[in-house]
Protein backbone atom coordinates (compact mmCIF):
# COMPACT_ATOMS: atom_id res chain seq x y z
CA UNK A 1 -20.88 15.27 22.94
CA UNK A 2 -18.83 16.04 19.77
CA UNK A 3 -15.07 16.64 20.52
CA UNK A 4 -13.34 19.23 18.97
CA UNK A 5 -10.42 18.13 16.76
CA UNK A 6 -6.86 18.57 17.68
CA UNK A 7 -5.88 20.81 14.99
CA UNK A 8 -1.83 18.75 14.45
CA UNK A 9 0.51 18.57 11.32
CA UNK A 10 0.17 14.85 10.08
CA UNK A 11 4.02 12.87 11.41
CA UNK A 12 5.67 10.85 10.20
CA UNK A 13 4.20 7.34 11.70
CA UNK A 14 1.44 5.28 10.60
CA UNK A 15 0.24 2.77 12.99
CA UNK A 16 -2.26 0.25 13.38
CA UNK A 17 -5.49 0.00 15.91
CA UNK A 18 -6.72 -2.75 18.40
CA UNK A 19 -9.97 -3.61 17.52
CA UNK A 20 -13.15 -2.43 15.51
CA UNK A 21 -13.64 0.78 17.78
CA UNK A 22 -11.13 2.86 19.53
CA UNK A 23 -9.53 2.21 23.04
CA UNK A 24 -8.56 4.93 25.16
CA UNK A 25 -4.77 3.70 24.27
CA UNK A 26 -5.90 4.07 20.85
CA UNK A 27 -7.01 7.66 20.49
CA UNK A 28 -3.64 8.20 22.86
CA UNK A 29 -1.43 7.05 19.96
CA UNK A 30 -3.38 8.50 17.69
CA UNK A 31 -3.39 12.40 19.23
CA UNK A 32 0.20 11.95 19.45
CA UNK A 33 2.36 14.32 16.95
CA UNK A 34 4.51 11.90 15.23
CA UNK A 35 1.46 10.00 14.00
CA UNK A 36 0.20 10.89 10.52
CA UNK A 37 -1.82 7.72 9.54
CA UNK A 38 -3.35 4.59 10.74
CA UNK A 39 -3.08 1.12 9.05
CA UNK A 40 -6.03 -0.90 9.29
CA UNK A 41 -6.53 -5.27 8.82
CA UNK A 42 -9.14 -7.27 9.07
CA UNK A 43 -9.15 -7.91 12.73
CA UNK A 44 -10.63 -4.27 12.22
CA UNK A 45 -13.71 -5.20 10.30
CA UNK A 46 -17.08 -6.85 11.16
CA UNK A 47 -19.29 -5.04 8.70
CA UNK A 48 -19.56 -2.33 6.28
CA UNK A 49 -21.37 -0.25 9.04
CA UNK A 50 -19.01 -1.26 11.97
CA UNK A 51 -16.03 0.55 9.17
CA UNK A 52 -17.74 3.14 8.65
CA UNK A 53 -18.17 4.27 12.12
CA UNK A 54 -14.55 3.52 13.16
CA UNK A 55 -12.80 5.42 10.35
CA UNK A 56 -15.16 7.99 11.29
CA UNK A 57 -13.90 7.92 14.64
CA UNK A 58 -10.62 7.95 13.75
CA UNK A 59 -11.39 10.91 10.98
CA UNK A 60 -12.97 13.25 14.08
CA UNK A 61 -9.62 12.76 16.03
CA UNK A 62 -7.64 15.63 14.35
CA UNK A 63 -7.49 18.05 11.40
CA UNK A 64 -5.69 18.01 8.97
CA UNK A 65 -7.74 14.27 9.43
CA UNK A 66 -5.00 11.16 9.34
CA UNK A 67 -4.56 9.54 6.39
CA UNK A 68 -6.14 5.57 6.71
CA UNK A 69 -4.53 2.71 4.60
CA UNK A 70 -5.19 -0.68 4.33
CA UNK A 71 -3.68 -3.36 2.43
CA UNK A 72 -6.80 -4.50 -0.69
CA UNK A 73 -4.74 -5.84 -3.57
CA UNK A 74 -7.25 -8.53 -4.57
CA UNK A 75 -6.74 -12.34 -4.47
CA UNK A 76 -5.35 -13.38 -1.43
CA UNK A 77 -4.76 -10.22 -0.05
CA UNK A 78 -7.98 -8.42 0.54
CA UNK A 79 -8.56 -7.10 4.45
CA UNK A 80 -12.44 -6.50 3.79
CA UNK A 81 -14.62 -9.58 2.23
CA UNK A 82 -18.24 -9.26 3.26
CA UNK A 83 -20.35 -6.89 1.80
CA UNK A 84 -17.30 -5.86 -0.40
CA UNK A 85 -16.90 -6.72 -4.57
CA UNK A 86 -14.11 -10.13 -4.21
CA UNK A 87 -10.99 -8.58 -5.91
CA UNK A 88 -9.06 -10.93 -8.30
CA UNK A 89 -5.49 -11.46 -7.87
CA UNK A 90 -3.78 -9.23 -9.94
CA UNK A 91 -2.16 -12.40 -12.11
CA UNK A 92 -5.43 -12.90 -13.15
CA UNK A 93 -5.34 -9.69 -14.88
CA UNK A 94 -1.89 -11.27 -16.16
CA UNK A 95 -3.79 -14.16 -17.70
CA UNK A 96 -6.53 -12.22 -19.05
CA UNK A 97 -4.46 -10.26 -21.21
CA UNK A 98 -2.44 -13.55 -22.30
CA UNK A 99 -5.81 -15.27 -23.23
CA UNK A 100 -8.21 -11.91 -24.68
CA UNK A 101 -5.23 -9.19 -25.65
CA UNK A 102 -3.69 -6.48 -23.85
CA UNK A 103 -6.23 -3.48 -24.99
CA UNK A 104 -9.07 -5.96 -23.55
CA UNK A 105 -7.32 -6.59 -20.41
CA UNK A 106 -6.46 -3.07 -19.77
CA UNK A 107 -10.33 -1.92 -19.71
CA UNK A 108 -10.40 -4.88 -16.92
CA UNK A 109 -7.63 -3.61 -14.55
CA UNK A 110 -9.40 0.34 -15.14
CA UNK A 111 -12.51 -1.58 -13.90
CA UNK A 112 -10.87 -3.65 -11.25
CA UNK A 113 -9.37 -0.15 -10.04
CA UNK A 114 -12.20 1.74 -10.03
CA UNK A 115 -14.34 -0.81 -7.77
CA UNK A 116 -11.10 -1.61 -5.69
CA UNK A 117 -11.34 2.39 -4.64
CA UNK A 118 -14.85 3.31 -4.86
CA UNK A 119 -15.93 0.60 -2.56
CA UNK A 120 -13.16 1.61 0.20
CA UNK A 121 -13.76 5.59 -0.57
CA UNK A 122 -17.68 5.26 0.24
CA UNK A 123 -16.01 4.07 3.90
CA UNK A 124 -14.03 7.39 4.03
CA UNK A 125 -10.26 4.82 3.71
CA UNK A 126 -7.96 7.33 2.01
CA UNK A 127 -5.55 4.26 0.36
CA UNK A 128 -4.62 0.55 -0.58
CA UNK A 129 -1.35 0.01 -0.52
CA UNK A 130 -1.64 -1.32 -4.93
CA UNK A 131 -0.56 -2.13 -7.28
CA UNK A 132 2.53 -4.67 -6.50
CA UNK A 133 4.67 -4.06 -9.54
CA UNK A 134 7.41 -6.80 -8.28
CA UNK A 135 7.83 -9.31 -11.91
CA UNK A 136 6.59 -12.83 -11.52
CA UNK A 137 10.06 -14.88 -11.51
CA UNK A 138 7.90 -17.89 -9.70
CA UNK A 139 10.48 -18.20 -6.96
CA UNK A 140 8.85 -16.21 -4.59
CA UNK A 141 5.85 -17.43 -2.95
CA UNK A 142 5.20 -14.20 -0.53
CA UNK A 143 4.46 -12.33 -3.87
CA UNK A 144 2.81 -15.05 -6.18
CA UNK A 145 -0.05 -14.50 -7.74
CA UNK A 146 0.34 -10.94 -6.48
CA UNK A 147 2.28 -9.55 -9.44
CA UNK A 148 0.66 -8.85 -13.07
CA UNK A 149 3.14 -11.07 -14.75
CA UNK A 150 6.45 -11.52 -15.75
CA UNK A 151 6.68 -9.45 -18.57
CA UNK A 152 7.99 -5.72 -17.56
CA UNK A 153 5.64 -4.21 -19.74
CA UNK A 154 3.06 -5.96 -18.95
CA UNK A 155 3.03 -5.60 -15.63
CA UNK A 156 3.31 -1.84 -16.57
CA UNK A 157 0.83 -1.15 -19.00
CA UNK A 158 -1.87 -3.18 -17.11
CA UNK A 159 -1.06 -1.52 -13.42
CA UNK A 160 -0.99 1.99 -15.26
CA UNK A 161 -4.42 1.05 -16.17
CA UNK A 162 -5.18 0.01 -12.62
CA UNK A 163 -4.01 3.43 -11.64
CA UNK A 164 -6.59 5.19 -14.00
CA UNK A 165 -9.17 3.14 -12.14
CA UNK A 166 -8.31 3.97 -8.56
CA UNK A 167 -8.15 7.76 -9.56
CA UNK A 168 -12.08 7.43 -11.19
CA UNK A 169 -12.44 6.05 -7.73
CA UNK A 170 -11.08 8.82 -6.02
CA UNK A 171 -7.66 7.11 -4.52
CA UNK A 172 -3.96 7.13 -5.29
CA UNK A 173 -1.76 4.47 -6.19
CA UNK A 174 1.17 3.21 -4.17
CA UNK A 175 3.47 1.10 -5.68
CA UNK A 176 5.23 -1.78 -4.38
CA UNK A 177 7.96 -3.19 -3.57
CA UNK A 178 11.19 -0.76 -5.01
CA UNK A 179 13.09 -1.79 -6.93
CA UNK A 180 11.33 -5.53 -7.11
CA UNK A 181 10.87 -7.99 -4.69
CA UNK A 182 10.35 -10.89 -7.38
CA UNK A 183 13.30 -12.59 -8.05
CA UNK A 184 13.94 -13.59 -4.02
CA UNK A 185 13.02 -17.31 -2.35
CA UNK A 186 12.93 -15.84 1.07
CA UNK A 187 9.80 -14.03 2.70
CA UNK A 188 11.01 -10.44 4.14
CA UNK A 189 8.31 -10.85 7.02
CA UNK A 190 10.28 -14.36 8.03
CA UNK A 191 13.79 -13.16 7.30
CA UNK A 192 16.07 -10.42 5.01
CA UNK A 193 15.94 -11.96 1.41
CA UNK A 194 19.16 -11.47 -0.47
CA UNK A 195 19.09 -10.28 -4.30
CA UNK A 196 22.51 -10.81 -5.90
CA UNK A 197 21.70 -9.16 -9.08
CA UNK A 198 23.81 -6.19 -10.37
CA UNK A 199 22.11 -3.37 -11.16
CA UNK A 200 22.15 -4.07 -15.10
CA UNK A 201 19.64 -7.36 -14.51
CA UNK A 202 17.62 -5.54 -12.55
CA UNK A 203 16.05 -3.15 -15.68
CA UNK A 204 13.35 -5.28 -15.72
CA UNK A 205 12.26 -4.48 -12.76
CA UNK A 206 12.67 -1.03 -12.43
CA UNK A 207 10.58 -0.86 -15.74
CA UNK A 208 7.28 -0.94 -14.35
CA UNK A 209 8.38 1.87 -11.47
CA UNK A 210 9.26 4.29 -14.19
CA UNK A 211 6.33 3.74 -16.28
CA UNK A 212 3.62 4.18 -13.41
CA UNK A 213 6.32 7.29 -12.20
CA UNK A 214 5.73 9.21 -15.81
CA UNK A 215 1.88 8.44 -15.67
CA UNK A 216 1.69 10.29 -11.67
CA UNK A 217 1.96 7.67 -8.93
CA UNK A 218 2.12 9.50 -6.13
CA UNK A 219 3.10 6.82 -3.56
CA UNK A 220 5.75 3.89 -3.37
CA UNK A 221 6.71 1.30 -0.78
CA UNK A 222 10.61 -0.10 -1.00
CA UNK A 223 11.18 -3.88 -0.32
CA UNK A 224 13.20 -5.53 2.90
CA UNK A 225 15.41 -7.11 0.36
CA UNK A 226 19.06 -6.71 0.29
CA UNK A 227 20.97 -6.42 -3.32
CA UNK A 228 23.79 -6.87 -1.78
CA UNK A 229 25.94 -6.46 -4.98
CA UNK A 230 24.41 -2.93 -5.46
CA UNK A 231 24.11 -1.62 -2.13
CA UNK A 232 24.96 -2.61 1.58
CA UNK A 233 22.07 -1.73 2.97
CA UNK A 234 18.13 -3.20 2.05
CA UNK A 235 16.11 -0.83 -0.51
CA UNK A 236 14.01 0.03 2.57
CA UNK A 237 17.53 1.55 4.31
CA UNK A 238 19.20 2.78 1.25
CA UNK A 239 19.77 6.64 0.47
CA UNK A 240 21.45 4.78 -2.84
CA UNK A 241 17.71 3.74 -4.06
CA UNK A 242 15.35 5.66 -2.22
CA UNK A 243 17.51 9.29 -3.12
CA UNK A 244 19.75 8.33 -5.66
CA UNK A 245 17.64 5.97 -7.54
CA UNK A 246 14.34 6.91 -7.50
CA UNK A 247 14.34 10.46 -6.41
CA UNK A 248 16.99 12.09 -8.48
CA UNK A 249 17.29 9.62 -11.34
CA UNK A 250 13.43 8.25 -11.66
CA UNK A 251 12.34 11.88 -10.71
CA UNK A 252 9.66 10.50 -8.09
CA UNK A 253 8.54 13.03 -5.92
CA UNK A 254 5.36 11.13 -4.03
CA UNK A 255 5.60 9.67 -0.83
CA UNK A 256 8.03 6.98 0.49
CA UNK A 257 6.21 4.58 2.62
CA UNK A 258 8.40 1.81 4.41
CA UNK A 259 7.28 -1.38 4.59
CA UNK A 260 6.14 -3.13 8.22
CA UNK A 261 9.74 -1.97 10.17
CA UNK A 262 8.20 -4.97 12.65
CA UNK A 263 8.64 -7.51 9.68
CA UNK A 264 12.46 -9.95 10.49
CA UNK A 265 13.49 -8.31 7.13
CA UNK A 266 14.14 -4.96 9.08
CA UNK A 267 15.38 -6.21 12.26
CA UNK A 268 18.75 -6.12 11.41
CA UNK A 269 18.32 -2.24 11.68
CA UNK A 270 18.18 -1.72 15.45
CA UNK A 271 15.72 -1.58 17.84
CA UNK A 272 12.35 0.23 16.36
CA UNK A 273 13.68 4.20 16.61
CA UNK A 274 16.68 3.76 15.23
CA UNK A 275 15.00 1.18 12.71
CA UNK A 276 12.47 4.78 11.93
CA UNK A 277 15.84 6.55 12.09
CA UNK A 278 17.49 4.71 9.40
CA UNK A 279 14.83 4.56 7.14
CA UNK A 280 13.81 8.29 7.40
CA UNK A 281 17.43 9.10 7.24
CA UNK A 282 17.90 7.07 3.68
CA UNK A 283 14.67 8.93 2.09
CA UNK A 284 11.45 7.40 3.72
CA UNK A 285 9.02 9.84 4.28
CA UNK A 286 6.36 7.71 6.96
CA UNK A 287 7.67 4.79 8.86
CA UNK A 288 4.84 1.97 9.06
CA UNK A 289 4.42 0.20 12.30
CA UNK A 290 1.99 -2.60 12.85
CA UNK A 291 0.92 -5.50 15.18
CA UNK A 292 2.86 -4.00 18.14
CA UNK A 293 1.25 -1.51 20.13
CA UNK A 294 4.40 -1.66 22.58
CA UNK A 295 6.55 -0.99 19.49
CA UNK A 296 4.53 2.05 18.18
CA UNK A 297 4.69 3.58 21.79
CA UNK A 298 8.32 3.35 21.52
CA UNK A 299 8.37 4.87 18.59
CA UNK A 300 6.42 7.80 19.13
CA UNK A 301 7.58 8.87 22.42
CA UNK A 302 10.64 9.77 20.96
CA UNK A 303 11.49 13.05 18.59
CA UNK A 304 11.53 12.16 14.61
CA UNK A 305 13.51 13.61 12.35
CA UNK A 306 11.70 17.34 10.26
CA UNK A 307 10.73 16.63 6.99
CA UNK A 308 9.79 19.84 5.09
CA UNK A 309 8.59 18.14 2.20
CA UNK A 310 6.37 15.68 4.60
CA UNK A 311 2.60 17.30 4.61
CA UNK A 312 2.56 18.10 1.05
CA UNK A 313 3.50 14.47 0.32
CA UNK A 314 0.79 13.40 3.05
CA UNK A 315 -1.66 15.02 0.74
CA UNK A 316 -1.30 13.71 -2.87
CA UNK A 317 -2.30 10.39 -0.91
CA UNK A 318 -5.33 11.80 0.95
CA UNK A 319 -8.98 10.52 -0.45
CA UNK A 320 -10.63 12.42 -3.27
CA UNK A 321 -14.30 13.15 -3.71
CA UNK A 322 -16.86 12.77 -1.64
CA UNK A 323 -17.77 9.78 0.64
CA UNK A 324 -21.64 10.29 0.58
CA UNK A 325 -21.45 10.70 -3.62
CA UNK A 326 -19.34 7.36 -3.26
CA UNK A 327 -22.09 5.79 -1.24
CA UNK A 328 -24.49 6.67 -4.12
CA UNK A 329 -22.54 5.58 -6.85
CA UNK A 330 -22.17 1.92 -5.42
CA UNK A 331 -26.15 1.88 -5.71
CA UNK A 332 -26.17 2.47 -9.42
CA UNK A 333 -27.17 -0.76 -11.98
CA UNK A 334 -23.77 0.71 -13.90
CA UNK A 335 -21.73 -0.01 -11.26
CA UNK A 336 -23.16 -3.25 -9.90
CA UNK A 337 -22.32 -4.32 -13.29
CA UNK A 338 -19.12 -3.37 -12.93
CA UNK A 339 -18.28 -5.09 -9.89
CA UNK A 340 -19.84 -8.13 -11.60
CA UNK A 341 -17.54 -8.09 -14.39
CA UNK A 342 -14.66 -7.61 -11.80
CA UNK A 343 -15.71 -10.27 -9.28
CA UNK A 344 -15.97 -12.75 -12.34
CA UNK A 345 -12.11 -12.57 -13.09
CA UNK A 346 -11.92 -14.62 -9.97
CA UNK A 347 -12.81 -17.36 -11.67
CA UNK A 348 -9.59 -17.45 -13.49
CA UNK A 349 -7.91 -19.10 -10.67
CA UNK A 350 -8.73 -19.83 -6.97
CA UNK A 351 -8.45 -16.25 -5.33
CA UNK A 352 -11.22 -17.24 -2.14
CA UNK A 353 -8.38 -18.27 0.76
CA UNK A 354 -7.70 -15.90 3.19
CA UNK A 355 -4.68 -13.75 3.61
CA UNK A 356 -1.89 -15.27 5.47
CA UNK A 357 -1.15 -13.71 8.97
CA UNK A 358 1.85 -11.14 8.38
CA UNK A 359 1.17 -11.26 4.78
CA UNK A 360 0.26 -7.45 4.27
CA UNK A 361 2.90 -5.73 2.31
């Protein structure tokens, strides 16, 4: 028998789930008010029709329905493989333009975009946490292949196009990681890199943001990196980016995501509520916590902070369109082609290894 859902404002936690089907503990987690979205990996996945059926178990919970995410970049960062269209890593984009032209490799990222969100909206997932707009400084290995380029406009004009394609395919964008996580060694799920830039070298970086900000991204996810000659505390923390920066002067008025507050780079922030705390406090509008069950029921037994601005914010992210029209559309010879053309930029480089444990934001 059909429940009836729990009619609940969307919080301001989004958490992660056991397995591919709901436990009991689950759907407790998930009823409870602080919780406005889950998180989903690939130790959630077994099959298109396994997905399916869990995020529309998840879906039937409450209403307004949570939001689900997942991390599906492309390359080695892609939580679905089998039965899905295998994603390029976005430097592959990067390389295509270098090789064929800008204009061409814009009409490439559109199509990369549109299969990226098509494919995920015919399983009812609301978001991938895309584009990374971090520069490629090749010092940092935990972002790699995952940025565009290192060229500032580059990177912009060919995730702007990337954004066109997710919004064909009924999702928004979220970009990632404010103000640039590129020019660090050290991996912010191992440890708290350290930036020592002053603001004026960091243009570059913020380029991209802007850009994708003026063309309506409607979600962004700070770094755990500490520019410690800008601000004391890491972007993640900061009322000085998150407020200052990108609300007031880069006019963004989407959603603030965190990154993982169970990553080492935001342990230095307390235990995990005052970790939420902090980050809600400095302009984060939904905390995500993953891989620890015993850290999420922490969390949520305990009140959060009222954020007026929080549902409307919750909904510029939610899926557009609907899923049974998406389910169509992924039958069509036009799209098959599509994801042909797509699935053949992996040949640019070797894109086939897993993603590294951890390595979701």
């Amino acid at each position: 028998m059909m429940m009836t859902p729990l009619s609940l404002p969307r919080g301001a936690a989004m958490i992660d789930v056991v397995g591919t089907m709901l436990t009991d503990d689950d759907k407790r987690r998930l009823l409870n008010p602080n919780v406005g979205g889950v998180i989903l990996f690939r130790r959630n996945f077994l099959s298109i029709e396994q997905l399916k059926e869990l995020v529309k178990e998840i879906k039937a919970l409450r209403t307004p329905e949570l939001i689900i995410a997942v991390d599906h970049e492309g390359g080695r960062v892609q939580r679905f493989i089998n039965g899905f269209t295998r994603l390029p890593a976005m430097a592959n984009l990067g390389k295509y333009a270098d090789k064929n032209g800008i204009a061409a490799a814009e009409i490439m990222a559109e199509k990369t975009g549109f299969v990226l969100a098509a494919e995920l909206r015919a399983c009812g997932i609301d978001l991938s946490f895309t584009p990374v707009l971090d520069l490629d400084y090749a010092c940092c290995a935990v972002i790699g292949n995952r940025s565009f380029h290192r060229k500032p406009d580059m990177v912009a004009r060919l995730a702007i196009a990337l954004q066109r394609g997710l919004k064909n395919g009924g999702m928004a964008s979220c970009g990632k990681h404010f103000p640039g996580h590129g020019c660090v060694v050290e991996d912010s799920h191992l440890q708290l890199p350290k930036d020592a830039r002053v603001l004026p070298e960091m243009a570059d970086d913020l380029l991209p943001f802007q850009k994708m900000i003026a063309q309506g991204m409607q979600s962004v996810m700070p770094a755990h990196v500490l520019y410690h000659n800008i601000d004391p505390q890491p972007a993640g923390f900061s009322a000085y980016w998150l407020q200052n920066k990108l609300r007031q002067e880069m006019a963004f008025d989407g959603i603030i995501f965190s990154d993982d507050l169970t990553m080492e780079g935001a342990t230095g922030a307390g235990d995990i509520y005052q970790r939420t705390l902090t980050a809600l406090n400095a302009g984060c509008d939904v905390v995500l916590v993953c891989n620890s069950p015993n850290m999420a029921d922490e969390l949520i037994a305990n009140r959060l902070p009222e954020n007026p601005d929080l549902q409307r914010r919750w909904d510029l992210i939610a899926g557009r369109g609907d899923v049974a029209t998406f389910n169509a559309l992924l039958q069509m010879p036009e799209f098959i082609q599509t994801a042909q053309e797509v699935a053949a930029l992996c040949e640019l480089s070797d894109t086939a290894a897993a993603p590294k444990v951890g390595e979701a934001f």
